[in-house]
C-alpha atoms as a PDB file:
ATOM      1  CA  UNK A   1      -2.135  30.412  14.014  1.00  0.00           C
ATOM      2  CA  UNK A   2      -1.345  32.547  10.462  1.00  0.00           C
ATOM      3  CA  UNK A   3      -0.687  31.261   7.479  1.00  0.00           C
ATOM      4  CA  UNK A   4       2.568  31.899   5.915  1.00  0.00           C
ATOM      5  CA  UNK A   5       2.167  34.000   2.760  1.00  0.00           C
ATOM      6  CA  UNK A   6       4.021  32.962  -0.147  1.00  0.00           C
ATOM      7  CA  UNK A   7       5.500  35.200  -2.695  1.00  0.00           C
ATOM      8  CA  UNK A   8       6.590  33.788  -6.344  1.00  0.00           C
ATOM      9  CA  UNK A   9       9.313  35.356  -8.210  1.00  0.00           C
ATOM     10  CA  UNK A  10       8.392  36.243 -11.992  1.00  0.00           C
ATOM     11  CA  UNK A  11       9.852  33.991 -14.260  1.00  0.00           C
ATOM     12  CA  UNK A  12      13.338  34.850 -15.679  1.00  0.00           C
ATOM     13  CA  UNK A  13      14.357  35.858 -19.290  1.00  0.00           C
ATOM     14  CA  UNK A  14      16.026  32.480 -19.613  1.00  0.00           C
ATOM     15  CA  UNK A  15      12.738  30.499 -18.827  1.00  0.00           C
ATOM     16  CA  UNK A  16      10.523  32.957 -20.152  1.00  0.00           C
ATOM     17  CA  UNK A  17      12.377  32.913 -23.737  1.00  0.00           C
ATOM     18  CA  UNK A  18      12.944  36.053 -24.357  1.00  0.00           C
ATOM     19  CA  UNK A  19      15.918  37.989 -25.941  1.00  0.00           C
ATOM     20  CA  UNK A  20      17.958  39.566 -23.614  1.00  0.00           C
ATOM     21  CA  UNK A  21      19.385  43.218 -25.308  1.00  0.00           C
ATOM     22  CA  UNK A  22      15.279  43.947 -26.088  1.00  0.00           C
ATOM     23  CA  UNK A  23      13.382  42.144 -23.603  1.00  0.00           C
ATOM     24  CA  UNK A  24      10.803  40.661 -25.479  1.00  0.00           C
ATOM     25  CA  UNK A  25      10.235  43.520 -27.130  1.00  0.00           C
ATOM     26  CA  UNK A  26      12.190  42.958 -30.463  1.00  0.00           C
ATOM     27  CA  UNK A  27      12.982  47.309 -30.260  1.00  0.00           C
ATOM     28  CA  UNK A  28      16.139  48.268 -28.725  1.00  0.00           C
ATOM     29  CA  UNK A  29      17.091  51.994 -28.418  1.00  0.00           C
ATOM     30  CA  UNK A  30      19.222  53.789 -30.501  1.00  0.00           C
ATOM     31  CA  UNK A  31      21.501  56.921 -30.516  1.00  0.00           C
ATOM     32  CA  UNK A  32      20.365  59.307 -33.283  1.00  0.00           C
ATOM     33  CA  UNK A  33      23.988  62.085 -34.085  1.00  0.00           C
ATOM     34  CA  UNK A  34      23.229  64.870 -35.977  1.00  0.00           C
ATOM     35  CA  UNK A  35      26.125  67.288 -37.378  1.00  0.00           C
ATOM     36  CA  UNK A  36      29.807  67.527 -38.203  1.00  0.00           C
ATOM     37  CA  UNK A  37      31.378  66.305 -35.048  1.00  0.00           C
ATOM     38  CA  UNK A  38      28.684  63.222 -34.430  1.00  0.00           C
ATOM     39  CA  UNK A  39      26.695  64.795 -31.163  1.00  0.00           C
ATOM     40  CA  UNK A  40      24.172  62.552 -29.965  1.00  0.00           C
ATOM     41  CA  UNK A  41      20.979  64.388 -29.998  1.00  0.00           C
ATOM     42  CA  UNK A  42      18.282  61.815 -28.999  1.00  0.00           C
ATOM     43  CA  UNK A  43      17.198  58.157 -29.123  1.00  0.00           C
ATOM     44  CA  UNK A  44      14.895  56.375 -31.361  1.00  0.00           C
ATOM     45  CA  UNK A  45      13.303  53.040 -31.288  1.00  0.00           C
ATOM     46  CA  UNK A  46      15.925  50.571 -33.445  1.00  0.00           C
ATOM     47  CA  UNK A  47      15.489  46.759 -34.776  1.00  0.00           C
ATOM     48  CA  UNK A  48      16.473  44.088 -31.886  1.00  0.00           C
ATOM     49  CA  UNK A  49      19.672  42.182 -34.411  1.00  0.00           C
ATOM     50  CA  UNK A  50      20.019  39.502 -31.441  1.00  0.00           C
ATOM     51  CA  UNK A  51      16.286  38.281 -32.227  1.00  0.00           C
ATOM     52  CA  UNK A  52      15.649  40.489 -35.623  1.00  0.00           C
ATOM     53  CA  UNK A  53      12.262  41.949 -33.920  1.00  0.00           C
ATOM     54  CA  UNK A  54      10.572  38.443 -33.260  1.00  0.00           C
ATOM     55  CA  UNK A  55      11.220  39.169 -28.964  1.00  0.00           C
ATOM     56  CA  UNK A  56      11.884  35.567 -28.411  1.00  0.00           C
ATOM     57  CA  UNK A  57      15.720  34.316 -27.831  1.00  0.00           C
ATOM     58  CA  UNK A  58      17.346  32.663 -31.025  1.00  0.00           C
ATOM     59  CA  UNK A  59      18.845  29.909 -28.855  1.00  0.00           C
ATOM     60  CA  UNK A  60      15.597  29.006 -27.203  1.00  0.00           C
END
């Protein structure tokens, strides 16, 4: 007879303890408007202010 194979799930955000908006990351991305009337033209890598860059969560 087989043996079952058993699968593990990766560990969530919550046990892993990292922020959620940046994922560990501490960069989050941001719209970049250009002109008059505001028109997003891009996105650029911004500051995480849940975790302020560090990637872990504050209330870990």
């Amino acid at each position: 007879m087989a043996t079952t194979k058993r699968t593990t799930k990766p560990p969530s955000a919550a046990e892993t303890g990292d922020c959620k908006p940046c994922g560990g990351t501490g960069n989050v991305p941001t719209t970049v408007r250009v002109g008059r009337k505001r028109r997003p033209v891009g996105q650029q890598d911004g500051l995480c202010l849940n975790c302020f860059g560090s990637g872990t969560d504050p209330d870990a």
